[in-house]
N, C-alpha and C. Protein backbone atom coordinates (compact mmCIF):
# COMPACT_ATOMS: atom_id res chain seq x y z
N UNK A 1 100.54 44.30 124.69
CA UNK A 1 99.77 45.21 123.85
C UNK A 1 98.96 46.17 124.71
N UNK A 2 98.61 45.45 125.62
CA UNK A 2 97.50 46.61 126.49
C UNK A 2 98.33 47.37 127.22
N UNK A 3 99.63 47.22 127.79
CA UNK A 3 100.34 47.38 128.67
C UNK A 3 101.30 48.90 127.15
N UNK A 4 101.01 48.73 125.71
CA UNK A 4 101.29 50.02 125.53
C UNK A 4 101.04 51.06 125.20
N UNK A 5 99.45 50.28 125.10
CA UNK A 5 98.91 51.56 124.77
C UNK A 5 98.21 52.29 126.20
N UNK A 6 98.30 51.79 127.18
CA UNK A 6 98.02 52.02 128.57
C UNK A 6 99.35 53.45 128.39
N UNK A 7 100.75 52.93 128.59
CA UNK A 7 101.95 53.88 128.76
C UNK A 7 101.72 54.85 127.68
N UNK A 8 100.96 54.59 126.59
CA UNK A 8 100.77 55.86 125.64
C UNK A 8 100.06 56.60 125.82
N UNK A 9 98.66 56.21 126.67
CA UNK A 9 97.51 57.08 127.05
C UNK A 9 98.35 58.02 128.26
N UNK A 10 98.88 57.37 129.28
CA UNK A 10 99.83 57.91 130.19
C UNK A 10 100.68 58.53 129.77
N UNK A 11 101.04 58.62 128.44
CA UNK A 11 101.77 59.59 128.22
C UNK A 11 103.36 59.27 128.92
N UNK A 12 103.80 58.50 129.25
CA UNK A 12 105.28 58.07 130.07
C UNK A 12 106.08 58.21 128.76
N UNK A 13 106.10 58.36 127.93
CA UNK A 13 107.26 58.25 126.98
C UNK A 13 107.50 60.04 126.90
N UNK A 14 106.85 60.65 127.49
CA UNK A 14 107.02 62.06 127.57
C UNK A 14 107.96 62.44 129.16
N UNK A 15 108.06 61.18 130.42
CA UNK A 15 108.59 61.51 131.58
C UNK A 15 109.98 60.29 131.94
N UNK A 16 109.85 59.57 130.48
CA UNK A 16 110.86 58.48 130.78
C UNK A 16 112.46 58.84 131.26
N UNK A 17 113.09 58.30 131.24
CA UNK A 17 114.84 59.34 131.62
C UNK A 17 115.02 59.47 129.87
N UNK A 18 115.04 58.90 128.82
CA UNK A 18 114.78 59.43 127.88
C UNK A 18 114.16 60.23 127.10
N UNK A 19 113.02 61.19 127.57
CA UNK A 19 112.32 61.99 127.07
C UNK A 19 112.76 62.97 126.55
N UNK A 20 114.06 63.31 126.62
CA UNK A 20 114.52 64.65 125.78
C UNK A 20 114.87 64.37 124.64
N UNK A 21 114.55 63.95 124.10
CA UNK A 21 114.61 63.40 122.61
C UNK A 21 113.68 63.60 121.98
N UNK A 22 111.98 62.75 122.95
CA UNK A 22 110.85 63.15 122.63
C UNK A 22 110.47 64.34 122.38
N UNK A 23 110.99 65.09 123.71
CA UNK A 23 110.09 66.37 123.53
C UNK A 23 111.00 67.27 122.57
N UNK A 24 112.38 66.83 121.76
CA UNK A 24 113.08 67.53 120.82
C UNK A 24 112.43 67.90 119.40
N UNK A 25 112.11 66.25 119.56
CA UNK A 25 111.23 66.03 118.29
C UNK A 25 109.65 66.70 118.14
N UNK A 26 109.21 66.72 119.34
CA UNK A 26 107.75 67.53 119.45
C UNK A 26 107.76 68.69 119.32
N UNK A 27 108.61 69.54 119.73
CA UNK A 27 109.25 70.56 119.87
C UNK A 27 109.50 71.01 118.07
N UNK A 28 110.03 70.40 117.40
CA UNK A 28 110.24 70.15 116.32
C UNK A 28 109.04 70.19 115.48
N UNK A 29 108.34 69.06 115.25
CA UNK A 29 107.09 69.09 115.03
C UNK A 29 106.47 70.78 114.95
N UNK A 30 105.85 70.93 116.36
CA UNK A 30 105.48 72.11 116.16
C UNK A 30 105.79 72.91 115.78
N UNK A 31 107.36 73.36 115.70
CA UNK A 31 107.74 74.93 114.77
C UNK A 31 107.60 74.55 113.58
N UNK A 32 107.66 73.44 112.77
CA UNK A 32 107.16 72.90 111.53
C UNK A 32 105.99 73.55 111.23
N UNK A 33 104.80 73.08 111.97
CA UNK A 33 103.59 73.11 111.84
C UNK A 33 103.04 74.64 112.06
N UNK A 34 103.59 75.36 112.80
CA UNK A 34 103.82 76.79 113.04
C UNK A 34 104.54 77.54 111.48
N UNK A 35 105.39 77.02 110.89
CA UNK A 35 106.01 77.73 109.81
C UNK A 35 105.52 77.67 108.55
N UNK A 36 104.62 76.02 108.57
CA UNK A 36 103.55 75.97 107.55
C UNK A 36 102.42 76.52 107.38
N UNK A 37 101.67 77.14 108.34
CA UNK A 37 100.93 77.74 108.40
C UNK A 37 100.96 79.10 108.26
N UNK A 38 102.18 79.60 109.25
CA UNK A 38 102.42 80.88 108.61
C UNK A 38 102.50 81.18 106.60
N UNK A 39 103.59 80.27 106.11
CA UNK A 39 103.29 79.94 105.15
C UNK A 39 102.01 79.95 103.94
N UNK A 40 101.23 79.48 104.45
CA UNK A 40 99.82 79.35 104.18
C UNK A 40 99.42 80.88 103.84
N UNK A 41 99.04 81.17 105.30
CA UNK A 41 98.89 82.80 105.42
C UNK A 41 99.51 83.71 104.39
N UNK A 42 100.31 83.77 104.34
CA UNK A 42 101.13 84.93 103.65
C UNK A 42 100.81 84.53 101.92
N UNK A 43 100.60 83.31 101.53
CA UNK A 43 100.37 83.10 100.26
C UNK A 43 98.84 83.60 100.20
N UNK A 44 97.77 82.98 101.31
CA UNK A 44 96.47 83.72 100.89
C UNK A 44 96.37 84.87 100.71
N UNK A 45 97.46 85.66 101.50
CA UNK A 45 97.00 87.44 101.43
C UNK A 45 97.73 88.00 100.10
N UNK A 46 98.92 87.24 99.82
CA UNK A 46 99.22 87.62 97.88
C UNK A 46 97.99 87.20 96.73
N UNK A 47 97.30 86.08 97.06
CA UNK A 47 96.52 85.65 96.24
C UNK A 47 95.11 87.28 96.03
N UNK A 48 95.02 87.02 97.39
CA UNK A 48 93.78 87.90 97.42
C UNK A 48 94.46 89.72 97.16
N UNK A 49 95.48 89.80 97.26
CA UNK A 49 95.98 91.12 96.93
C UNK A 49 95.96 91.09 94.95
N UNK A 50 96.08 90.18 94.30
CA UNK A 50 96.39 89.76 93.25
C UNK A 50 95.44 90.11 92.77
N UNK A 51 94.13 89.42 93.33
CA UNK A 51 92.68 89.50 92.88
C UNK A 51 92.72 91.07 92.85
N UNK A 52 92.43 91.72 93.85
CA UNK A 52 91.93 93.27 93.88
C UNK A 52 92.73 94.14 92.54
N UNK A 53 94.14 93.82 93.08
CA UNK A 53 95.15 94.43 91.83
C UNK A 53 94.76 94.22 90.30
N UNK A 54 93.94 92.80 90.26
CA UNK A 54 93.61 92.35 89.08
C UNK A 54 92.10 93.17 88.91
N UNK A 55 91.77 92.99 89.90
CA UNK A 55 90.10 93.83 89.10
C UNK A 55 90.51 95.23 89.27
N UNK A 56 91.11 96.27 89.95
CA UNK A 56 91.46 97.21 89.83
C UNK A 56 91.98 97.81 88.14
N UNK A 57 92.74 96.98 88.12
CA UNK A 57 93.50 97.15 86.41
C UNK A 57 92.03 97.01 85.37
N UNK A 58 91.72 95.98 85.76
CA UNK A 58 90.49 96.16 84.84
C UNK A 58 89.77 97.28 85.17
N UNK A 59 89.40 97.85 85.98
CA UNK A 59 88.61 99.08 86.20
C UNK A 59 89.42 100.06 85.52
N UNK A 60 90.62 100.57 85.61
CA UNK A 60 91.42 101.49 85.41
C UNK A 60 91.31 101.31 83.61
N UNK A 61 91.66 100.09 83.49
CA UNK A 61 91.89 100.08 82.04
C UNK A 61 90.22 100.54 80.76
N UNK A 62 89.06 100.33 81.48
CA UNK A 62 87.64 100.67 81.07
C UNK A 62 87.91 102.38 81.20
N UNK A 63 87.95 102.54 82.16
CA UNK A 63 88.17 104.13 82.25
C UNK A 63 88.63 104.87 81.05
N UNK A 64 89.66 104.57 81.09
CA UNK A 64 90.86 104.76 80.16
C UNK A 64 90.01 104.62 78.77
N UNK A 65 89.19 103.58 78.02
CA UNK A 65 89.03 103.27 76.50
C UNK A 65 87.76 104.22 76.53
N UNK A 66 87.16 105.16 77.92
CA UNK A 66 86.01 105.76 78.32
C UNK A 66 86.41 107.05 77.95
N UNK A 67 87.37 106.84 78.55
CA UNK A 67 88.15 108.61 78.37
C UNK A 67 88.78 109.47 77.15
N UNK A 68 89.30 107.94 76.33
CA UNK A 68 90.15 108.00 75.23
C UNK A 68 88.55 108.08 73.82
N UNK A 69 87.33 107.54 73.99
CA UNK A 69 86.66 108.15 73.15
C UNK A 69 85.50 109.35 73.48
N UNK A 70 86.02 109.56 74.42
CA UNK A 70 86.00 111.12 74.86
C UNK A 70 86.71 112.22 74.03
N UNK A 71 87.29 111.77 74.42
CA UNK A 71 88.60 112.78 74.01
C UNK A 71 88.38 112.60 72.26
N UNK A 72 88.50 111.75 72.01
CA UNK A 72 88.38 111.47 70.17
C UNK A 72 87.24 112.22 69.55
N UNK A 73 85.80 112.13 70.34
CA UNK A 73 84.81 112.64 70.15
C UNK A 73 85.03 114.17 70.47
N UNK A 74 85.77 114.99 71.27
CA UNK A 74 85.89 116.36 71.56
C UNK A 74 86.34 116.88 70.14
N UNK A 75 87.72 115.85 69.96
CA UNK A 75 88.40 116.58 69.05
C UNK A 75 88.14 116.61 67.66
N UNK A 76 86.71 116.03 67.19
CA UNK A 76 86.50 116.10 65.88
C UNK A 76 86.04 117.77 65.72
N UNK A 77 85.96 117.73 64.00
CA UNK A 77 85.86 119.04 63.91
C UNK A 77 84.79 119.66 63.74
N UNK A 78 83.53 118.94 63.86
CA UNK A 78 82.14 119.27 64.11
C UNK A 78 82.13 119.53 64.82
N UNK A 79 82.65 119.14 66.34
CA UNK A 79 82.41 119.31 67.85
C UNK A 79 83.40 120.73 68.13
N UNK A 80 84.36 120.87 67.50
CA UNK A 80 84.86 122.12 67.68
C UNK A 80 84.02 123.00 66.89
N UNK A 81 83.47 122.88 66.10
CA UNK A 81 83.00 124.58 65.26
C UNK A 81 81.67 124.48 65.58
N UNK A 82 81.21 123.47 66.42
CA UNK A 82 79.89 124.06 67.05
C UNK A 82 80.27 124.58 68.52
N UNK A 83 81.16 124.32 69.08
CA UNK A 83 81.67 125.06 70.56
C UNK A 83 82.16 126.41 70.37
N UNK A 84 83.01 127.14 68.85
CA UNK A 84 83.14 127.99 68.37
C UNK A 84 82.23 128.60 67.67
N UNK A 85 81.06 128.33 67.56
CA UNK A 85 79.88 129.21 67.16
C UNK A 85 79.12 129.74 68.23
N UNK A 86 78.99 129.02 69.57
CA UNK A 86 79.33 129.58 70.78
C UNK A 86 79.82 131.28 70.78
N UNK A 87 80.85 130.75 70.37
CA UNK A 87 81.86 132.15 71.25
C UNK A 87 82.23 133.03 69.36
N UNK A 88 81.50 132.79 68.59
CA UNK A 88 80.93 133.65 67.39
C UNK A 88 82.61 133.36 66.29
N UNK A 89 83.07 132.54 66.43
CA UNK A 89 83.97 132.04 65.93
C UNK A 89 84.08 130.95 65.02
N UNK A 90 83.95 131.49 63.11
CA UNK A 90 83.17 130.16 62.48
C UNK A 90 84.24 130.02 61.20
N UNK A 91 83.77 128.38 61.11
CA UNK A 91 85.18 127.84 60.17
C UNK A 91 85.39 128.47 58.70
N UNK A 92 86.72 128.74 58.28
CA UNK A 92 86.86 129.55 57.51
C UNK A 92 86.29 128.64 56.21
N UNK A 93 85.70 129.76 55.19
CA UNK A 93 85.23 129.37 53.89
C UNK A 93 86.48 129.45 52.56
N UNK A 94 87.68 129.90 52.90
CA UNK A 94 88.69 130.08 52.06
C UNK A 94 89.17 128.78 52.54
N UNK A 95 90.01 127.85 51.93
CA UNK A 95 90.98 126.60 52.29
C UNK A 95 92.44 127.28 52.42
N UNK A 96 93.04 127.01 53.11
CA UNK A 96 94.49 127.49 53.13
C UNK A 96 95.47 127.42 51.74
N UNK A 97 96.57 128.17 52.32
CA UNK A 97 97.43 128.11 51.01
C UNK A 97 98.70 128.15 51.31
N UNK A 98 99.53 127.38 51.01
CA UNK A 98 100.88 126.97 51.47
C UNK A 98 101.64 128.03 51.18
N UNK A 99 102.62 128.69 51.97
CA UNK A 99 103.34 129.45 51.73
C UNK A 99 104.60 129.33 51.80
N UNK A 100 105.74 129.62 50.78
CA UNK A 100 106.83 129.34 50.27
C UNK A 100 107.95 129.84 50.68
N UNK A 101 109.36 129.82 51.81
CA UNK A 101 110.15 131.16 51.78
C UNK A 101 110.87 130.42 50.87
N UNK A 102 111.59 131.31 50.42
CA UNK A 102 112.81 131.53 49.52
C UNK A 102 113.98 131.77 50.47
N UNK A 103 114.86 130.30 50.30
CA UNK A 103 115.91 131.00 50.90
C UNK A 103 117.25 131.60 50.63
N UNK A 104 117.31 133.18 50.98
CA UNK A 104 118.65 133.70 50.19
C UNK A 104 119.95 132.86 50.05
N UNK A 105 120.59 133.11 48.85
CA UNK A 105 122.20 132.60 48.70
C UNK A 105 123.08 133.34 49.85
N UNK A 106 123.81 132.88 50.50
CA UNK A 106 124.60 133.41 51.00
C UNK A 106 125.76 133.76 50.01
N UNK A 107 126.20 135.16 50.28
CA UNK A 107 127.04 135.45 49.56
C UNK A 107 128.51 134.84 49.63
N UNK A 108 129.29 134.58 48.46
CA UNK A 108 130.28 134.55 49.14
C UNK A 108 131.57 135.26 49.58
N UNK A 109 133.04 135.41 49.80
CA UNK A 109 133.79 136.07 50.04
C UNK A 109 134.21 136.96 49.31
N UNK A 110 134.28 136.60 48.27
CA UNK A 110 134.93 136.99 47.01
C UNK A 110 133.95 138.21 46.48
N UNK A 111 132.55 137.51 46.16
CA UNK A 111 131.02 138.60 46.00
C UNK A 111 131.06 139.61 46.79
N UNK A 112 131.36 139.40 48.11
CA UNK A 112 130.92 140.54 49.18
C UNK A 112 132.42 141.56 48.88
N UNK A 113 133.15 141.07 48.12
CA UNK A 113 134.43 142.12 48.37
C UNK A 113 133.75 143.04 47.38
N UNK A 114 133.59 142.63 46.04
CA UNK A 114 133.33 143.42 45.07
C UNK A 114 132.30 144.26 44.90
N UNK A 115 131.48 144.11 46.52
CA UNK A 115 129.80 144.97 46.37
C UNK A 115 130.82 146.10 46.98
């Protein structure tokens, strides 16, 4: 017992005539441990790209319900005929009145011979 963990502190299972096995497997090991980590990495920087993308959208999307009763509020028609009293331009006191065409018969072959 003392005699292996003595050769383990010594490290001899790393210089034995068998050691290329060891150090295959260590060797091993580490690009493991190297690929998991990379691993790691690349998932934290999607996570945290996710986040920004995610509060971004929310910013964008406030804007947007900011802008849109903007815009609703421009286009009422109080807000226009006081911007047109401005510039001496005021809402008409007559209401409109639909206007009708009539559309001619086309004549036909026979009609147009006899005109």
């Amino acid at each position: 017992m003392k005699n292996g963990i003595y050769s383990l502190l010594k490290a001899k299972f790393l210089i034995d005539e068998d050691a290329i096995k060891n150090w295959r497997f260590i060797v091993f090991l580490i690009l493991l441990a190297i690929i998991m980590i990379a691993n790691t990495q690349r998932y934290e920087q999607k996570v945290f790209k996710i986040a920004a993308l995610t509060g971004e959208v929310k910013e964008l999307r406030s804007e947007f319900v900011d802008r849109r009763s903007q815009l609703m509020k421009l286009r009422m028609e109080s807000t226009v005929s006081v911007k047109m009293v401005d510039r001496e331009i005021y809402p008409s006191t007559v209401p409109p009145v639909k206007i009708k065409v009539k559309k001619e018969e086309e004549k036909s072959f026979f009609k147009r011979i006899w005109q």
